[in-house]
N, C-alpha and C. Protein backbone atom coordinates (compact mmCIF):
# COMPACT_ATOMS: atom_id res chain seq x y z
N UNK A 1 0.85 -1.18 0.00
CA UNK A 1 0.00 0.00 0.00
C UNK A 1 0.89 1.23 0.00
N UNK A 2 0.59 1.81 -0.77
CA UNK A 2 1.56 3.46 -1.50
C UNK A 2 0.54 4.33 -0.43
N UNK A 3 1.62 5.06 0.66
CA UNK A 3 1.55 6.08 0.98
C UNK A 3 1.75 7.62 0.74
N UNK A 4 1.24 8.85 -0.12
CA UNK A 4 1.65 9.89 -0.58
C UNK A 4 1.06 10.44 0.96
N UNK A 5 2.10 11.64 0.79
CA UNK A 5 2.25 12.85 1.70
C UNK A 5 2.08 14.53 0.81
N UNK A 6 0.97 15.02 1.40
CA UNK A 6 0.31 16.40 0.96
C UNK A 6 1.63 17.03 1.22
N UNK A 7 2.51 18.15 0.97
CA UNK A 7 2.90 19.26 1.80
C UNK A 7 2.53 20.41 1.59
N UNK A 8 2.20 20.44 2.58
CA UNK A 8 1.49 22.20 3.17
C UNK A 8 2.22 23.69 3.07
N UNK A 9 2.21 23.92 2.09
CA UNK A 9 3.53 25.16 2.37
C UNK A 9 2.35 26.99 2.62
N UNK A 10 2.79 27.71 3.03
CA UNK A 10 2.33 28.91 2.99
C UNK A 10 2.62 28.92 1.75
N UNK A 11 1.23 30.14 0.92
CA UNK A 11 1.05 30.63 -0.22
C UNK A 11 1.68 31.84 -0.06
N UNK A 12 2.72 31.94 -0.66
CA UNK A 12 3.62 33.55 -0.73
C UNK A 12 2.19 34.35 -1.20
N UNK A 13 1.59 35.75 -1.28
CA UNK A 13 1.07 36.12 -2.19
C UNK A 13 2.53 37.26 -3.26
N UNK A 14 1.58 37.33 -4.69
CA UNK A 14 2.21 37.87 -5.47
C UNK A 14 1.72 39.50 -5.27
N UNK A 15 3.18 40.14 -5.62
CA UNK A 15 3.00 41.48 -5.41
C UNK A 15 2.31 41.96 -6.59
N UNK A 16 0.94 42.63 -6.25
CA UNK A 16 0.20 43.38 -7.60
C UNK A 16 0.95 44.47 -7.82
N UNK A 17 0.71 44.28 -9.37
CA UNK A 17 1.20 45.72 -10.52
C UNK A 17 0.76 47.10 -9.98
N UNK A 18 1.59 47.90 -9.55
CA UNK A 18 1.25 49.38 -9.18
C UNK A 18 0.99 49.37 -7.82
N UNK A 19 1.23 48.46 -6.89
CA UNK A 19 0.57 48.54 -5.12
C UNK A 19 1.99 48.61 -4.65
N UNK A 20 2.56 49.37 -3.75
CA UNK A 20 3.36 49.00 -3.02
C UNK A 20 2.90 48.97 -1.46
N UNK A 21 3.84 47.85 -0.70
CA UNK A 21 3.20 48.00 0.80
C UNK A 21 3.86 48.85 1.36
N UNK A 22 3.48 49.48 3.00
CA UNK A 22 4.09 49.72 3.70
C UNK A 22 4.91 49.41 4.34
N UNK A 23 4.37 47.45 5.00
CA UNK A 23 5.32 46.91 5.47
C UNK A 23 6.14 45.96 5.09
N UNK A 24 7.91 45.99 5.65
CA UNK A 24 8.33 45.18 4.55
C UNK A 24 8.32 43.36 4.81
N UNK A 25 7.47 42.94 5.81
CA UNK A 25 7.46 41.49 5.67
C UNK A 25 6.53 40.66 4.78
N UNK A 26 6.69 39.51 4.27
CA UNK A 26 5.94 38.93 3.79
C UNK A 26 4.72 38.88 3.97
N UNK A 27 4.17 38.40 2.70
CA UNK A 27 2.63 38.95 2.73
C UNK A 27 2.30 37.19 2.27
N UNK A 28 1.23 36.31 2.87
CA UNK A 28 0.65 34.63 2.57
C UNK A 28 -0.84 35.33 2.50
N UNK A 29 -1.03 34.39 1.61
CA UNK A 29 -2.67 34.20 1.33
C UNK A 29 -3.17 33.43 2.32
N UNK A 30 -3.75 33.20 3.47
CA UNK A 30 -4.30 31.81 3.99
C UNK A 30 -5.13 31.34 2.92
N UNK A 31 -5.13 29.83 3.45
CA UNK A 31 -5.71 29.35 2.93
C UNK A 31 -7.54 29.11 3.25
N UNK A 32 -8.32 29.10 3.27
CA UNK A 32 -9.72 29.36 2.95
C UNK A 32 -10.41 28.31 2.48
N UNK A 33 -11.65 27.94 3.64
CA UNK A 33 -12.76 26.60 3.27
C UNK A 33 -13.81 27.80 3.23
N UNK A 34 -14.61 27.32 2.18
CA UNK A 34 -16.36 27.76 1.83
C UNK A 34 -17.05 27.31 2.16
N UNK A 35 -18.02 27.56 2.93
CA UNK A 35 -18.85 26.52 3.19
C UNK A 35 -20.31 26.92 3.38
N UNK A 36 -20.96 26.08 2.17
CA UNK A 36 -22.12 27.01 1.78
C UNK A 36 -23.38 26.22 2.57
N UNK A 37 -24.71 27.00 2.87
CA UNK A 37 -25.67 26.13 3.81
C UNK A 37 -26.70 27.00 3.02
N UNK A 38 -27.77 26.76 3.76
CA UNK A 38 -29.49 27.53 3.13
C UNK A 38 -29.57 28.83 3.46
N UNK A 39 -28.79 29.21 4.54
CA UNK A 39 -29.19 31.08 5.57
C UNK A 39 -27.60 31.82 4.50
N UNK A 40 -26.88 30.93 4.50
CA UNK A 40 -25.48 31.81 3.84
C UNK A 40 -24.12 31.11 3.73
N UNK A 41 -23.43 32.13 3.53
CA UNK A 41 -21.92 31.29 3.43
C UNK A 41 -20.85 30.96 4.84
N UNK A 42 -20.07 30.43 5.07
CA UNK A 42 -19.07 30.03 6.54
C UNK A 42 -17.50 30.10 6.02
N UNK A 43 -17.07 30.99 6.23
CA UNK A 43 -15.63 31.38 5.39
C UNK A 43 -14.68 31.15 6.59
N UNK A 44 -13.89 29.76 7.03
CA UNK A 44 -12.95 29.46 7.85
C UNK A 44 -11.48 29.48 7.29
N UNK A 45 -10.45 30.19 7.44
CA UNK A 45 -9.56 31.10 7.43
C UNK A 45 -8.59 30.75 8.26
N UNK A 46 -7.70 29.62 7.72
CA UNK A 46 -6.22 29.52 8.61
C UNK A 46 -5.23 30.84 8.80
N UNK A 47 -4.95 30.88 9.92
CA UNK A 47 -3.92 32.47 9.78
C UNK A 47 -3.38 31.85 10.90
N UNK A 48 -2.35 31.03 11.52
CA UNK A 48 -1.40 30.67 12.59
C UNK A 48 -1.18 32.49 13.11
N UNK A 49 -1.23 32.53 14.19
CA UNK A 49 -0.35 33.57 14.74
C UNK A 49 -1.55 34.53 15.01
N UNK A 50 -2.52 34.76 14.38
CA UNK A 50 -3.49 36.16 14.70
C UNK A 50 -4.38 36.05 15.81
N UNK A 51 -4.55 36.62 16.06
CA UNK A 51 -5.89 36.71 17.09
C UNK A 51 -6.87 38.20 17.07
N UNK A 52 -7.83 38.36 18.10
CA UNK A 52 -8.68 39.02 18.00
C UNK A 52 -8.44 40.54 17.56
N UNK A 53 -7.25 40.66 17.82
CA UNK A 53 -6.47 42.60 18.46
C UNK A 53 -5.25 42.49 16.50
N UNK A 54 -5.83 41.08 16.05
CA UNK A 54 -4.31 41.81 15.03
C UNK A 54 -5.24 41.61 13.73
N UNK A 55 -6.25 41.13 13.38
CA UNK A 55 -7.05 40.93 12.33
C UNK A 55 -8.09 41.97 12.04
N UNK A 56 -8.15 42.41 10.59
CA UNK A 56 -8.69 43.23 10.26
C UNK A 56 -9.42 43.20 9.15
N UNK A 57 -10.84 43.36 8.82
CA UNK A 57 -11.73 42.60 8.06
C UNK A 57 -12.83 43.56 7.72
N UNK A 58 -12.43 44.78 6.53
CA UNK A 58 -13.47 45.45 5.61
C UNK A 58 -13.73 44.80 4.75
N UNK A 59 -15.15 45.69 4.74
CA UNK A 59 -16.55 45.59 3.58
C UNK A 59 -16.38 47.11 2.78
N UNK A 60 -16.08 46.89 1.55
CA UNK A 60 -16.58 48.23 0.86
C UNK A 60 -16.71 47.84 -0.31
N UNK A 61 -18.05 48.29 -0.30
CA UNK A 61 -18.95 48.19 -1.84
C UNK A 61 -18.88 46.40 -1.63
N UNK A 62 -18.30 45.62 -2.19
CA UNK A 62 -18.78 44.42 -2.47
C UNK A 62 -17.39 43.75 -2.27
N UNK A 63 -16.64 44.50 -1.83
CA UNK A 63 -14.71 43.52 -1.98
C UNK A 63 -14.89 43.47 0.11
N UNK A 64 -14.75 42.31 0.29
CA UNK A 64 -14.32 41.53 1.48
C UNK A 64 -13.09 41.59 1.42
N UNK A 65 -12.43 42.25 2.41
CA UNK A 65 -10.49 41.80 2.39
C UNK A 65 -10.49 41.27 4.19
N UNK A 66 -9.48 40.59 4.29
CA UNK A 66 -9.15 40.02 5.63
C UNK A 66 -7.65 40.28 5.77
N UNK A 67 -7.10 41.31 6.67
CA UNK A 67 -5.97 41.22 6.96
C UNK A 67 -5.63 40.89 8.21
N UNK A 68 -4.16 40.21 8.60
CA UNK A 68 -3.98 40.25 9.48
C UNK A 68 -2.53 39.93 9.78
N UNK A 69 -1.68 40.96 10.69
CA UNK A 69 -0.37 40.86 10.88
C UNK A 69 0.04 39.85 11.98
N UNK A 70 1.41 39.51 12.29
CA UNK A 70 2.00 38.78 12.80
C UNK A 70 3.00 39.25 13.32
N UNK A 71 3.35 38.99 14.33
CA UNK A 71 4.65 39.70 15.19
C UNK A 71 5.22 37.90 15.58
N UNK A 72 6.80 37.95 15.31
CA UNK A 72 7.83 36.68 16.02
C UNK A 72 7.62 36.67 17.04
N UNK A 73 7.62 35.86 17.80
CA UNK A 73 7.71 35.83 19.16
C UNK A 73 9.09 34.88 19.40
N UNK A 74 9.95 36.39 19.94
CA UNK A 74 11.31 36.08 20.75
C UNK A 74 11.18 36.44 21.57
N UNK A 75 11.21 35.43 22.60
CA UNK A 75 11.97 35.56 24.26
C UNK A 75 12.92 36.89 24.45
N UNK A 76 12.30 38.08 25.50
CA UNK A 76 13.65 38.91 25.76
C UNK A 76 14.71 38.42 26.50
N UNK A 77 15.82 39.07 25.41
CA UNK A 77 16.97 38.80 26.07
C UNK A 77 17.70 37.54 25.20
N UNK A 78 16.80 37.50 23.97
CA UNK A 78 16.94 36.64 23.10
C UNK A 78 17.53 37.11 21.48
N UNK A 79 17.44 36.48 20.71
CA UNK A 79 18.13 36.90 19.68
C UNK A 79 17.47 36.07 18.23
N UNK A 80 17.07 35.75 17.06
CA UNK A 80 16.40 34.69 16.31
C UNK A 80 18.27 34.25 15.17
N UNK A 81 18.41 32.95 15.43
CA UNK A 81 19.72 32.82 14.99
C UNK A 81 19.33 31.96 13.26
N UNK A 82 17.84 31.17 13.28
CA UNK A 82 17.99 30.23 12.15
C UNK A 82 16.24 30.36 12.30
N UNK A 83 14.92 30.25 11.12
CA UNK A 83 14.17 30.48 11.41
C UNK A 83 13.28 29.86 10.19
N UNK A 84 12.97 29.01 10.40
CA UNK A 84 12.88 27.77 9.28
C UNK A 84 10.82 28.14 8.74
N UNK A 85 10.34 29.07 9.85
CA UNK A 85 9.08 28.73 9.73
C UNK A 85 8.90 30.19 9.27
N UNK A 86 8.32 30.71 8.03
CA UNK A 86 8.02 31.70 7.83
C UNK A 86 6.74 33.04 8.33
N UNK A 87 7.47 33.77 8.67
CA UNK A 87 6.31 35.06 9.36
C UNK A 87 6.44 35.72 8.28
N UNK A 88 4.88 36.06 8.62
CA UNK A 88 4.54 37.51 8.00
C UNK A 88 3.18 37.68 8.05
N UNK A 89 2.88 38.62 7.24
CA UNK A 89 1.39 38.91 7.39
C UNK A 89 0.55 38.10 6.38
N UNK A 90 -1.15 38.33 6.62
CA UNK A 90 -1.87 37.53 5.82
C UNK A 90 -2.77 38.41 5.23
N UNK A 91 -3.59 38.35 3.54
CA UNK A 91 -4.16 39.06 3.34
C UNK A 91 -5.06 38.33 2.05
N UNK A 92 -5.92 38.33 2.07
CA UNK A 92 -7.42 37.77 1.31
C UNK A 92 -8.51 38.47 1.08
N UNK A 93 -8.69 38.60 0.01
CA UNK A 93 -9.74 39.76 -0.86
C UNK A 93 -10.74 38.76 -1.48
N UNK A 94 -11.95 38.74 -1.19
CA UNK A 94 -13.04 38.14 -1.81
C UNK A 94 -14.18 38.78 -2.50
N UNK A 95 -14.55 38.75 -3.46
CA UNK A 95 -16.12 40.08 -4.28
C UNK A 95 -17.28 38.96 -3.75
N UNK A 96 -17.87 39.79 -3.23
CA UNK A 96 -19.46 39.23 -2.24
C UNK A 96 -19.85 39.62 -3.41
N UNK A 97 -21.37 38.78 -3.68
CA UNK A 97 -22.25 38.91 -4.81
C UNK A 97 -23.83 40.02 -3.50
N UNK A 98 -24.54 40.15 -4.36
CA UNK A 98 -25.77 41.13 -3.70
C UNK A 98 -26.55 39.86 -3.14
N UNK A 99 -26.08 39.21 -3.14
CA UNK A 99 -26.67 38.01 -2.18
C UNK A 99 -26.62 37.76 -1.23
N UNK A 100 -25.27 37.99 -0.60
CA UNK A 100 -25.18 38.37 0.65
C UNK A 100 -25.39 39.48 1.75
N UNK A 101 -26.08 39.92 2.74
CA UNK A 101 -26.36 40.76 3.64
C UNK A 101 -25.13 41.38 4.07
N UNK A 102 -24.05 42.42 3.50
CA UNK A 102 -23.25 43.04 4.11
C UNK A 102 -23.18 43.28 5.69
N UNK A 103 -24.56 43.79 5.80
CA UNK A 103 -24.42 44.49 7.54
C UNK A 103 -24.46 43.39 8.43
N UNK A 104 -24.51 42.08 8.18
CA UNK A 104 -24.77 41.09 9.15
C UNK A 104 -23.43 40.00 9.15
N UNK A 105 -22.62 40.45 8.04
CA UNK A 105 -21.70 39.48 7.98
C UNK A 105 -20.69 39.83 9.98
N UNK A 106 -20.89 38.20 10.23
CA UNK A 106 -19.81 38.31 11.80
C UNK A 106 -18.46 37.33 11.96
N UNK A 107 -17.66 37.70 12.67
CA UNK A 107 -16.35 37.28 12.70
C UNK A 107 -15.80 36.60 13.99
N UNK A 108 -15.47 35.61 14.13
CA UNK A 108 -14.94 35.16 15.19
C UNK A 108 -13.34 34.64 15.00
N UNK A 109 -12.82 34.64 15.69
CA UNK A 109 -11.06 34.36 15.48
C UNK A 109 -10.60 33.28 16.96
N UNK A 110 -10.47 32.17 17.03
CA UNK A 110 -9.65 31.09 17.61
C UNK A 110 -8.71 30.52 17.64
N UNK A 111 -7.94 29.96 17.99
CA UNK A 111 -6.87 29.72 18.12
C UNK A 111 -5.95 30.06 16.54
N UNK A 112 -5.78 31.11 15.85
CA UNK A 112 -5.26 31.26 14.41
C UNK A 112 -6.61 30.56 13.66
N UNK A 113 -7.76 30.68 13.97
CA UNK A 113 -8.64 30.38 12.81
C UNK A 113 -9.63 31.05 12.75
N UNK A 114 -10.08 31.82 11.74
CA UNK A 114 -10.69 32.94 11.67
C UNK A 114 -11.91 32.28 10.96
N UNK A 115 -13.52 32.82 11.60
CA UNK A 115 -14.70 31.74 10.91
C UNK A 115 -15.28 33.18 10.60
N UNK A 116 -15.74 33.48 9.19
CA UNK A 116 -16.90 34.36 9.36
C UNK A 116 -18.07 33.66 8.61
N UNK A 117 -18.86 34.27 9.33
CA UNK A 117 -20.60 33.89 8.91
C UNK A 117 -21.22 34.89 8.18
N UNK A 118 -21.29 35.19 6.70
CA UNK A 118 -21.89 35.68 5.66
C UNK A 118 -23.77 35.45 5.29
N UNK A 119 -24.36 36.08 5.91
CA UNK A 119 -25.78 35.41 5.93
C UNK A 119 -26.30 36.04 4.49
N UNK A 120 -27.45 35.11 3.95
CA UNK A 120 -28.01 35.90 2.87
C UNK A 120 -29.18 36.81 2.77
N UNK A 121 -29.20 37.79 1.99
CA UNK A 121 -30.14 38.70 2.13
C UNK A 121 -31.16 37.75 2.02
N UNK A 122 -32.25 38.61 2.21
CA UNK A 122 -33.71 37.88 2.40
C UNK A 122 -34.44 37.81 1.16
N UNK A 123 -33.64 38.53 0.02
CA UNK A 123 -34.21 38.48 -1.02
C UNK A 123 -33.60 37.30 -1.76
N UNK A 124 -32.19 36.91 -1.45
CA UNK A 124 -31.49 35.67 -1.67
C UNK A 124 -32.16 34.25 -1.38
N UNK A 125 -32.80 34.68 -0.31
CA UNK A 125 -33.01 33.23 0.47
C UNK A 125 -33.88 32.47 -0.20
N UNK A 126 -33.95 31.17 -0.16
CA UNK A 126 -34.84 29.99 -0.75
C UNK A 126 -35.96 30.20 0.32
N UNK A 127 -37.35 30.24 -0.61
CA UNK A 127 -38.42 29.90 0.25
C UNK A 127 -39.36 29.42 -0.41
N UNK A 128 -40.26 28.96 0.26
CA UNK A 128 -41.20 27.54 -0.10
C UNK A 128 -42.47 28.55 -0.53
N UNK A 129 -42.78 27.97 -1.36
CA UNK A 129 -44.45 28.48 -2.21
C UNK A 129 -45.67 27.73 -1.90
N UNK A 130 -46.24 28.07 -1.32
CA UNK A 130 -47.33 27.24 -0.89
C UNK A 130 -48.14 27.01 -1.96
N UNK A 131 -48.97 26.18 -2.21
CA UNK A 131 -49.72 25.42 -3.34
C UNK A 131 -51.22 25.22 -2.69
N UNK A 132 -52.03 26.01 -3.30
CA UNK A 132 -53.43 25.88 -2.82
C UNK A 132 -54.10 25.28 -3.78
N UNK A 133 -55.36 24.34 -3.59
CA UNK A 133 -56.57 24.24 -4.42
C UNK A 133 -57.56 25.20 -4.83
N UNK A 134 -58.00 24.70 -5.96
CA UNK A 134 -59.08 25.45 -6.25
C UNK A 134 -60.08 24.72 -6.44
């Protein structure tokens, strides 16, 4: 029996034409599950390292972006000599369709995993037609 092994690497993102950043560390895409139900969408969001105070998550007009920075954590009094696991920041841009309820979209962040709940407008939503006799 043939065993293959996935490897997982951070997605560098690519620097867009004409943007420069401010800051100079690396910039990863997390990676991102969809997860679609009947009320809306569930957008779970690996980001190792973020939490509630470093993630940052506008709505304008219809572009969803999720940022969120990362600080090393060295021991004071310490020094980083070899550093095999890459830091930096994370950043993900998604276009919401008018299907979704902007003002209701909510965010929760756990241990580096960021869940938001995208509900659908009410004009989106599936609903049942009742069928009468005549």
């Amino acid at each position: 029996m043939e065993t293959t092994t996935k490897d997982v690497q951070k997605q560098e993102a690519a620097a867009k034409e004409g943007v420069e950043r401010t800051r100079s560390k690396r910039l990863y895409v997390p990676p991102v599950d969809i997860i679609e139900g009947r009320d809306g969408l569930v957008l779970v969001a690996d980001m190792p390292g973020v939490d509630e105070n470093s993630v940052d998550i506008t709505l304008e007009k219809n572009l969803l972006t999720i940022y969120g920075t990362v600080e090393p954590e060295i021991p004071r009094g310490h020094r980083m000599i070899s550093s095999e696991y890459g830091i930096g920041d994370y950043q993900r841009t998604f276009i919401l369709s008018d299907e979704i309820d902007g003002g209701k979209i909510e965010a929760t962040v756990k241990n580096g995993v960021l869940r938001l709940t995208l509900p659908k407008a009410e004009a989106a939503k599936t609903r049942k037609i009742p069928v009468q006799a005549e």
